[in-house]
PDB file of N, CA and C in Angstrom:
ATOM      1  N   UNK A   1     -18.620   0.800  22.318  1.00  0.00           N
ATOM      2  CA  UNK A   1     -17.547   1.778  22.403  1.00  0.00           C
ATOM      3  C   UNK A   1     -16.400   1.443  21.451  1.00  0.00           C
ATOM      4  N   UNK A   2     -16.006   0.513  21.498  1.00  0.00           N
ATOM      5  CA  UNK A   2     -14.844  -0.095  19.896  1.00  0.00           C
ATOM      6  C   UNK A   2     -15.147  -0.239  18.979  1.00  0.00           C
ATOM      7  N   UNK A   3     -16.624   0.300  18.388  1.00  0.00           N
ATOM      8  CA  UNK A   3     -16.740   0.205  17.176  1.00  0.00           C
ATOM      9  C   UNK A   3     -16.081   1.302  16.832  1.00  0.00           C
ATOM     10  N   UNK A   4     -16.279   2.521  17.216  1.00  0.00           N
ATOM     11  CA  UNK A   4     -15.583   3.980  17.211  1.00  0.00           C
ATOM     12  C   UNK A   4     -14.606   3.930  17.289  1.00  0.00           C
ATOM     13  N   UNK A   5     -14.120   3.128  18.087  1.00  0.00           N
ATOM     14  CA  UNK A   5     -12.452   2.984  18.012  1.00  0.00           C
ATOM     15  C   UNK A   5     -11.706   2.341  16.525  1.00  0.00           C
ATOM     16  N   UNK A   6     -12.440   1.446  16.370  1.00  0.00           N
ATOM     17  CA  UNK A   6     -11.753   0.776  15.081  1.00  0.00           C
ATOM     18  C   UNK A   6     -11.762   1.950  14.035  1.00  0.00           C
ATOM     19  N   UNK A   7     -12.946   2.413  13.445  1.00  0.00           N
ATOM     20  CA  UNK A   7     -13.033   3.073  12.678  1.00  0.00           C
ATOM     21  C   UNK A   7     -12.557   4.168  12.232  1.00  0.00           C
ATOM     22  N   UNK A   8     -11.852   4.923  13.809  1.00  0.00           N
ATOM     23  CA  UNK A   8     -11.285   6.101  14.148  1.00  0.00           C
ATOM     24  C   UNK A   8      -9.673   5.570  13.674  1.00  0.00           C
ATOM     25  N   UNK A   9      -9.139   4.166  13.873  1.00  0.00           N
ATOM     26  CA  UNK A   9      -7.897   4.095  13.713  1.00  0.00           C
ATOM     27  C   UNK A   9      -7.961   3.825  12.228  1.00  0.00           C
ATOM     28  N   UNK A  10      -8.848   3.326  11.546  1.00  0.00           N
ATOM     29  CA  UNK A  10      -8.853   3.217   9.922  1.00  0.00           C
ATOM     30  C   UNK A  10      -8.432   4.513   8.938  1.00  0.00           C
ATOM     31  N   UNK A  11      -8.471   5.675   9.474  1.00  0.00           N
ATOM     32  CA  UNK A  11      -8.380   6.829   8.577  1.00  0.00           C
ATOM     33  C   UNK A  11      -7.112   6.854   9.173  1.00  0.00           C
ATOM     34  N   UNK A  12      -5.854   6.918  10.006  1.00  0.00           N
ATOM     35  CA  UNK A  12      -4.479   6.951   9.744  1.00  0.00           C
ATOM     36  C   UNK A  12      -3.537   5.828   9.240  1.00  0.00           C
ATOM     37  N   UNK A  13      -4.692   4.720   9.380  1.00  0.00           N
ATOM     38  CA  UNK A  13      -3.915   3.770   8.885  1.00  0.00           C
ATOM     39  C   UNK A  13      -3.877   3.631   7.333  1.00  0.00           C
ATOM     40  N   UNK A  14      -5.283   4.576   6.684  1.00  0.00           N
ATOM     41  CA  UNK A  14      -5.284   4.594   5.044  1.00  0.00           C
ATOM     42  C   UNK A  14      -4.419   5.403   4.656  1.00  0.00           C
ATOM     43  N   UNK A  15      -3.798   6.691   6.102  1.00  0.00           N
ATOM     44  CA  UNK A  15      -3.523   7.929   4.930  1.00  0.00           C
ATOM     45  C   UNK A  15      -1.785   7.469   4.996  1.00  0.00           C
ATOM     46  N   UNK A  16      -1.196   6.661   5.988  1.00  0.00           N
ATOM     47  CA  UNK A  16      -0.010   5.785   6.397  1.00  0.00           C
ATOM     48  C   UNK A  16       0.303   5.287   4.304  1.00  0.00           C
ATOM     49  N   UNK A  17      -0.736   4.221   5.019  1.00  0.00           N
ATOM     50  CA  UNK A  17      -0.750   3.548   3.370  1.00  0.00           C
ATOM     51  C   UNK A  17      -0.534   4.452   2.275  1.00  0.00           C
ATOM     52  N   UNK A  18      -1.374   4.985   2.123  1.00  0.00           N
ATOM     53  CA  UNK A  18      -1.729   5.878   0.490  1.00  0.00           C
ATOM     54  C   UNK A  18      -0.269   6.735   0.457  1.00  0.00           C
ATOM     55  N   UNK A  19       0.071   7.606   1.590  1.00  0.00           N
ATOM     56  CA  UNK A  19       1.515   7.759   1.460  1.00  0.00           C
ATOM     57  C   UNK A  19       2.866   7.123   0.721  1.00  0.00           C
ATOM     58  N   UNK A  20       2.568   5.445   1.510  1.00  0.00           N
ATOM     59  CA  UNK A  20       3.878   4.679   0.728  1.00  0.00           C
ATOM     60  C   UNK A  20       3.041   4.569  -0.737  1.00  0.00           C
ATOM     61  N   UNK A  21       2.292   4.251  -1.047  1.00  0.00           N
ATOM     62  CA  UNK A  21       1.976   3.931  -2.076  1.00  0.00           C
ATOM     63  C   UNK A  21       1.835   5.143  -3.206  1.00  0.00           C
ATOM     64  N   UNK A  22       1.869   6.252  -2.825  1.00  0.00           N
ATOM     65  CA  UNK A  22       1.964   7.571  -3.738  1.00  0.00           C
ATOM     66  C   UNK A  22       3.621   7.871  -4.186  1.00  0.00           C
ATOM     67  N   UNK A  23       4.255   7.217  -2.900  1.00  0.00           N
ATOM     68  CA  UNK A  23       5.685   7.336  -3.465  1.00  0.00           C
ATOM     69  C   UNK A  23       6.347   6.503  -3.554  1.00  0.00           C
ATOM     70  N   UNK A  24       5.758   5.018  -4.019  1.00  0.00           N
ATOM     71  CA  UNK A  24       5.564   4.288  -4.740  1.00  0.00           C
ATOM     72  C   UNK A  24       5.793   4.313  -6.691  1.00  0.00           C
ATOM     73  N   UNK A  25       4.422   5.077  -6.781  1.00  0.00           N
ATOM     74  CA  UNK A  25       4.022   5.229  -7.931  1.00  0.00           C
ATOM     75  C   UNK A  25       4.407   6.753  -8.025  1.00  0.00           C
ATOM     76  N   UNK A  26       3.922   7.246  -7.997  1.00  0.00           N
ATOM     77  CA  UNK A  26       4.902   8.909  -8.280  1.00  0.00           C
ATOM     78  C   UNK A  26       5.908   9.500  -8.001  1.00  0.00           C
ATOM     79  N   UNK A  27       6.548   9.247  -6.779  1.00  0.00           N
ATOM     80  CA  UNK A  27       7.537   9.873  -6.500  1.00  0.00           C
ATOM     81  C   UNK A  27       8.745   8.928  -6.584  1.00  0.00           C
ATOM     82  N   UNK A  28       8.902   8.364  -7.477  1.00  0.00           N
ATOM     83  CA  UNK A  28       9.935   7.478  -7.759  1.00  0.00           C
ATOM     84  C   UNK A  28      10.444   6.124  -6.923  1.00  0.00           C
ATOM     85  N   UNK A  29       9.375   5.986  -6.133  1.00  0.00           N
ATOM     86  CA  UNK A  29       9.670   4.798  -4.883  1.00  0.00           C
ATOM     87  C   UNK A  29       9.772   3.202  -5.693  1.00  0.00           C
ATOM     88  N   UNK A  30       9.468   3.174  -7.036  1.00  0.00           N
ATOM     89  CA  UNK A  30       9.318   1.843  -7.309  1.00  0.00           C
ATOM     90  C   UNK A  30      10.659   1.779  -8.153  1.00  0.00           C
ATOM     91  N   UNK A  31      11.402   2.793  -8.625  1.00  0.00           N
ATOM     92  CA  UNK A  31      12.745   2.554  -8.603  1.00  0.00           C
ATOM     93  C   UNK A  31      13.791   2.538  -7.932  1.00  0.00           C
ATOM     94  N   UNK A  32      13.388   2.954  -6.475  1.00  0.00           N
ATOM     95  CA  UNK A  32      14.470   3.370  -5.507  1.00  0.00           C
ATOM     96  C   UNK A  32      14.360   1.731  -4.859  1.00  0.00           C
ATOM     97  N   UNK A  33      13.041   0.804  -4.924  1.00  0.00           N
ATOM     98  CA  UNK A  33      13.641  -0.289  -4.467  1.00  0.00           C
ATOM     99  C   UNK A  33      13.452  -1.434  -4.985  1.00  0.00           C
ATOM    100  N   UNK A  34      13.816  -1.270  -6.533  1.00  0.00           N
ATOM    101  CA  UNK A  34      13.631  -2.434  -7.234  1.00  0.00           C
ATOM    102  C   UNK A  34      15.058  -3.464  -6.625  1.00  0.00           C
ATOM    103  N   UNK A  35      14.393  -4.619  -6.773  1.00  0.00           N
ATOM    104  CA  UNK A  35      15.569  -5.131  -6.162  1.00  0.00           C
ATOM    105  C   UNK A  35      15.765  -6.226  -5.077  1.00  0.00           C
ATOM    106  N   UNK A  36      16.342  -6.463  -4.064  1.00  0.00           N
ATOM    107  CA  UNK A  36      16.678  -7.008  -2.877  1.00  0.00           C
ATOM    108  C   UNK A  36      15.805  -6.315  -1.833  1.00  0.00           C
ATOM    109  N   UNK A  37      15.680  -5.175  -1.938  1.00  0.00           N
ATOM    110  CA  UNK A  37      14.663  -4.402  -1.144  1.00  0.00           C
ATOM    111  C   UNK A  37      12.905  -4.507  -1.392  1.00  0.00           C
ATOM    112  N   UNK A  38      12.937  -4.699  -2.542  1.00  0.00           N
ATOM    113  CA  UNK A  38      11.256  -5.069  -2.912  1.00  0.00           C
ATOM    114  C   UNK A  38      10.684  -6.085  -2.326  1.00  0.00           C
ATOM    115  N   UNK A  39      11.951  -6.958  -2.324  1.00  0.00           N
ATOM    116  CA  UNK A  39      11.542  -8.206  -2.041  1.00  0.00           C
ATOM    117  C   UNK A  39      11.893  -8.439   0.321  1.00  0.00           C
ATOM    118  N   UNK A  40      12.167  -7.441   0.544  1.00  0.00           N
ATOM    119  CA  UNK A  40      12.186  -6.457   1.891  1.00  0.00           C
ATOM    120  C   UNK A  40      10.883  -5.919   2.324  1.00  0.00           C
ATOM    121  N   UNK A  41      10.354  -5.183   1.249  1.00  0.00           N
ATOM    122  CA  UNK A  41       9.304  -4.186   1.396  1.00  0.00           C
ATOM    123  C   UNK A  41       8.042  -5.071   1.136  1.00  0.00           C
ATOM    124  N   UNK A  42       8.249  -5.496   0.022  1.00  0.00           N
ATOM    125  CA  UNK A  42       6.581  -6.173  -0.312  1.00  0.00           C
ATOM    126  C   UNK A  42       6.890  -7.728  -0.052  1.00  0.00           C
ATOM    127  N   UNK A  43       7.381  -8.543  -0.384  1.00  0.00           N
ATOM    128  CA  UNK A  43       7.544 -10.013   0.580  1.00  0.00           C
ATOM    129  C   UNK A  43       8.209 -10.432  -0.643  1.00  0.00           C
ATOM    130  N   UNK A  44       8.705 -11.978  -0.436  1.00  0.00           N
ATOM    131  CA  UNK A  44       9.460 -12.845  -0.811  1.00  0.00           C
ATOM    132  C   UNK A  44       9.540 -12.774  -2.376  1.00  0.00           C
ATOM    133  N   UNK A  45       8.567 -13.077  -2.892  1.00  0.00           N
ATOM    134  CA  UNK A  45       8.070 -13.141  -4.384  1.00  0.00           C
ATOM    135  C   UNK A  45       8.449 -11.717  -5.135  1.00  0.00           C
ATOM    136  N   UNK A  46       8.760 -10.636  -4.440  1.00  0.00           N
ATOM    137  CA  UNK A  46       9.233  -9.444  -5.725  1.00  0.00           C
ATOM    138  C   UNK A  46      10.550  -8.913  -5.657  1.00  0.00           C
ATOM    139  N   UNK A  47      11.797  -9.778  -5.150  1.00  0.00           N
ATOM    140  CA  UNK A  47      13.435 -10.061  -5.088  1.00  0.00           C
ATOM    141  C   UNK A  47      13.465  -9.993  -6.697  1.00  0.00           C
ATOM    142  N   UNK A  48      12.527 -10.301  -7.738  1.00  0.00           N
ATOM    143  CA  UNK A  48      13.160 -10.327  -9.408  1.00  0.00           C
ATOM    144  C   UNK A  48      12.069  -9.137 -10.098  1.00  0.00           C
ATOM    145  N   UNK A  49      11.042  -8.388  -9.389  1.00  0.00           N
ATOM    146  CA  UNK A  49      10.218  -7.769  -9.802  1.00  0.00           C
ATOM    147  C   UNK A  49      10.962  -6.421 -10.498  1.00  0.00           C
ATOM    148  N   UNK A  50      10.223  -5.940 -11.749  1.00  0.00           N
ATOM    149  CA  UNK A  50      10.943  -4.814 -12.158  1.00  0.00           C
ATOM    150  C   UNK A  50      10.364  -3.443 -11.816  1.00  0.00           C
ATOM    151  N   UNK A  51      10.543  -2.581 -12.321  1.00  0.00           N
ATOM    152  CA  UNK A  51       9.797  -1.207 -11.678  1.00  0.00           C
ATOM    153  C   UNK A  51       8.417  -1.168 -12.023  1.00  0.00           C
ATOM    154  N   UNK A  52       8.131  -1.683 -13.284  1.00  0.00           N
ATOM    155  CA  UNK A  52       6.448  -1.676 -13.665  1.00  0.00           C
ATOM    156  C   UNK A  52       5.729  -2.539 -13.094  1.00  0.00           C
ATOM    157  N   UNK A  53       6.268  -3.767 -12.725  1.00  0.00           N
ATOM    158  CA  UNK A  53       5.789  -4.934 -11.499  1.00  0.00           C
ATOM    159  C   UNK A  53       5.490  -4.602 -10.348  1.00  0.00           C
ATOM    160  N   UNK A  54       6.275  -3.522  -9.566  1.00  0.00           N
ATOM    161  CA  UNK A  54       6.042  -3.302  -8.546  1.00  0.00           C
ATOM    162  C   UNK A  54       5.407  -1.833  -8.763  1.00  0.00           C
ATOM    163  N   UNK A  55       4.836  -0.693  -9.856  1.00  0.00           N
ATOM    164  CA  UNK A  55       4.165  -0.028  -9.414  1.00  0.00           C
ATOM    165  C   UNK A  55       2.548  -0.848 -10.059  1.00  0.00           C
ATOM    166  N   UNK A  56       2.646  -1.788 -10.639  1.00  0.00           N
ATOM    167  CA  UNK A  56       1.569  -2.614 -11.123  1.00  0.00           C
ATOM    168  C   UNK A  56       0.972  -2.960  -9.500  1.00  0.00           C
ATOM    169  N   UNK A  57       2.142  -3.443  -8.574  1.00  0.00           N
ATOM    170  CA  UNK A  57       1.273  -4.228  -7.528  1.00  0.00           C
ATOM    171  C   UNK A  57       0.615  -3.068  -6.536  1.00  0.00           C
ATOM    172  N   UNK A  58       1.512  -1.872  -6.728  1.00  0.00           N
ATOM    173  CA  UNK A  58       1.144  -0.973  -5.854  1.00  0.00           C
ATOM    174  C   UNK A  58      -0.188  -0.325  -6.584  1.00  0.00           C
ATOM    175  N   UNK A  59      -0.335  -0.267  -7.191  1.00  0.00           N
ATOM    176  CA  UNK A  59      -1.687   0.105  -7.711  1.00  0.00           C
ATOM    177  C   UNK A  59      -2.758  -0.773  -7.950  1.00  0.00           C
ATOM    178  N   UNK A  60      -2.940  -2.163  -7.767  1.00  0.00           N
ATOM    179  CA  UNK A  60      -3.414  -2.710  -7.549  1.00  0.00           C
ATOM    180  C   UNK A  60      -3.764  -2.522  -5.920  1.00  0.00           C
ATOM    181  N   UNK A  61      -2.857  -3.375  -5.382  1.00  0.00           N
ATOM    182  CA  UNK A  61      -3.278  -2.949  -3.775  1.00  0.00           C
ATOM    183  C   UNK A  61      -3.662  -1.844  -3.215  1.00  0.00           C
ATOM    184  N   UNK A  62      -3.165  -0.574  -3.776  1.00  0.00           N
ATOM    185  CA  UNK A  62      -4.223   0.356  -3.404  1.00  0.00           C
ATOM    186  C   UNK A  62      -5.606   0.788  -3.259  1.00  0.00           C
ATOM    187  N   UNK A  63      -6.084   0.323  -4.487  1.00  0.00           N
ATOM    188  CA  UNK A  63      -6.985  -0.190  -4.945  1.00  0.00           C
ATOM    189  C   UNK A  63      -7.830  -1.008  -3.789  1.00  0.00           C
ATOM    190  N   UNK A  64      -7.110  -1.900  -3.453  1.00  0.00           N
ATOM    191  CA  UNK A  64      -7.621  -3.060  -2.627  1.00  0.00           C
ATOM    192  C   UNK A  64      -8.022  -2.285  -1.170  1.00  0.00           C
ATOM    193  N   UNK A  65      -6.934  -1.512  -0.767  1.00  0.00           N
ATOM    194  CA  UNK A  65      -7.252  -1.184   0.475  1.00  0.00           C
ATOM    195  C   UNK A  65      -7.906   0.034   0.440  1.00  0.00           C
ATOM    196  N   UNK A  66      -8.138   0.389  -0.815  1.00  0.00           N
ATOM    197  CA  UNK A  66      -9.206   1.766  -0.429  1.00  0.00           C
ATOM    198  C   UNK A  66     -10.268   1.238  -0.506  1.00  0.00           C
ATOM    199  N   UNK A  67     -10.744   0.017  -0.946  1.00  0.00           N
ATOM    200  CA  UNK A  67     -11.870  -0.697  -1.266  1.00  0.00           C
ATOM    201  C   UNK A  67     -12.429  -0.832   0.854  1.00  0.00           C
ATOM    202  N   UNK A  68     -11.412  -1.772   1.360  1.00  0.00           N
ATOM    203  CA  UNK A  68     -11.454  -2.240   2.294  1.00  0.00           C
ATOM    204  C   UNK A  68     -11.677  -1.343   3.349  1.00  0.00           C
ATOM    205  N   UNK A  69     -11.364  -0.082   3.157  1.00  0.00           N
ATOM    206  CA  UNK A  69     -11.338   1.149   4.217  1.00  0.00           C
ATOM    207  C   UNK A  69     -12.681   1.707   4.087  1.00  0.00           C
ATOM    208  N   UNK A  70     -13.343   1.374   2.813  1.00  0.00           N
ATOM    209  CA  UNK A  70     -14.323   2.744   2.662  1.00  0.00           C
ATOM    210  C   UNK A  70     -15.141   1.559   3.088  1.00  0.00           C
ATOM    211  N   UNK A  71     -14.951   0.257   3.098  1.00  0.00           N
ATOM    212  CA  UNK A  71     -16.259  -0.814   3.732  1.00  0.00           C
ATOM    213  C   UNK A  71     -16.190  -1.335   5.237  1.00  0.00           C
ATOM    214  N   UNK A  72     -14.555  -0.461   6.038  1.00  0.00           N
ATOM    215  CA  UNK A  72     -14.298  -0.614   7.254  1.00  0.00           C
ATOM    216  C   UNK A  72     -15.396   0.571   7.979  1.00  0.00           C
ATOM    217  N   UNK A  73     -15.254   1.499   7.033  1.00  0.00           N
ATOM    218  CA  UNK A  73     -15.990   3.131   7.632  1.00  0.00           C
ATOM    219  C   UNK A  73     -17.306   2.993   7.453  1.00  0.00           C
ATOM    220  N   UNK A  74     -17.935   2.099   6.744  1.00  0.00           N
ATOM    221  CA  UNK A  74     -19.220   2.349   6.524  1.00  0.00           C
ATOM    222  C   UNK A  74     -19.990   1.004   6.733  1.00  0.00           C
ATOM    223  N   UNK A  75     -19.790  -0.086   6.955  1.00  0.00           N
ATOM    224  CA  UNK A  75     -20.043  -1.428   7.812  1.00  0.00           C
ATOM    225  C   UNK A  75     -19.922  -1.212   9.044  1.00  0.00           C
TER     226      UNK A  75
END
């Protein structure tokens, strides 16, 4: 019975994600928190990150977790 469950919570938790990460990278989110806040939002290490750093990581990690979702849904 929790396999269904997990899998069922994986598709709001991708579309959660893909959200920040669309306005991130398109909708101007990687300039709104370059900064003291990056380093808020994504952890310790991106307090000096610039806007291409942080839509670099966000597109990377997206990446990562669409990888991880489409092998949560189908494992």
């Amino acid at each position: 019975m929790t396999d269904w469950v997990g899998r069922l919570l994986v598709l709001p938790v991708y579309i959660l994600l893909s959200l920040f990460f669309k306005w991130i990278l398109s909708w101007g989110g990687a300039e709104k928190i370059e900064g003291w806040k990056a380093g808020w939002l994504i952890g310790w290490v991106a307090d000096d990150w610039d806007t291409e750093q942080i839509w670099m990581w966000a597109l990377l990690t997206w990446i990562g977790w669409t990888v991880f979702c489409l092998l949560a849904l189908v494992v």
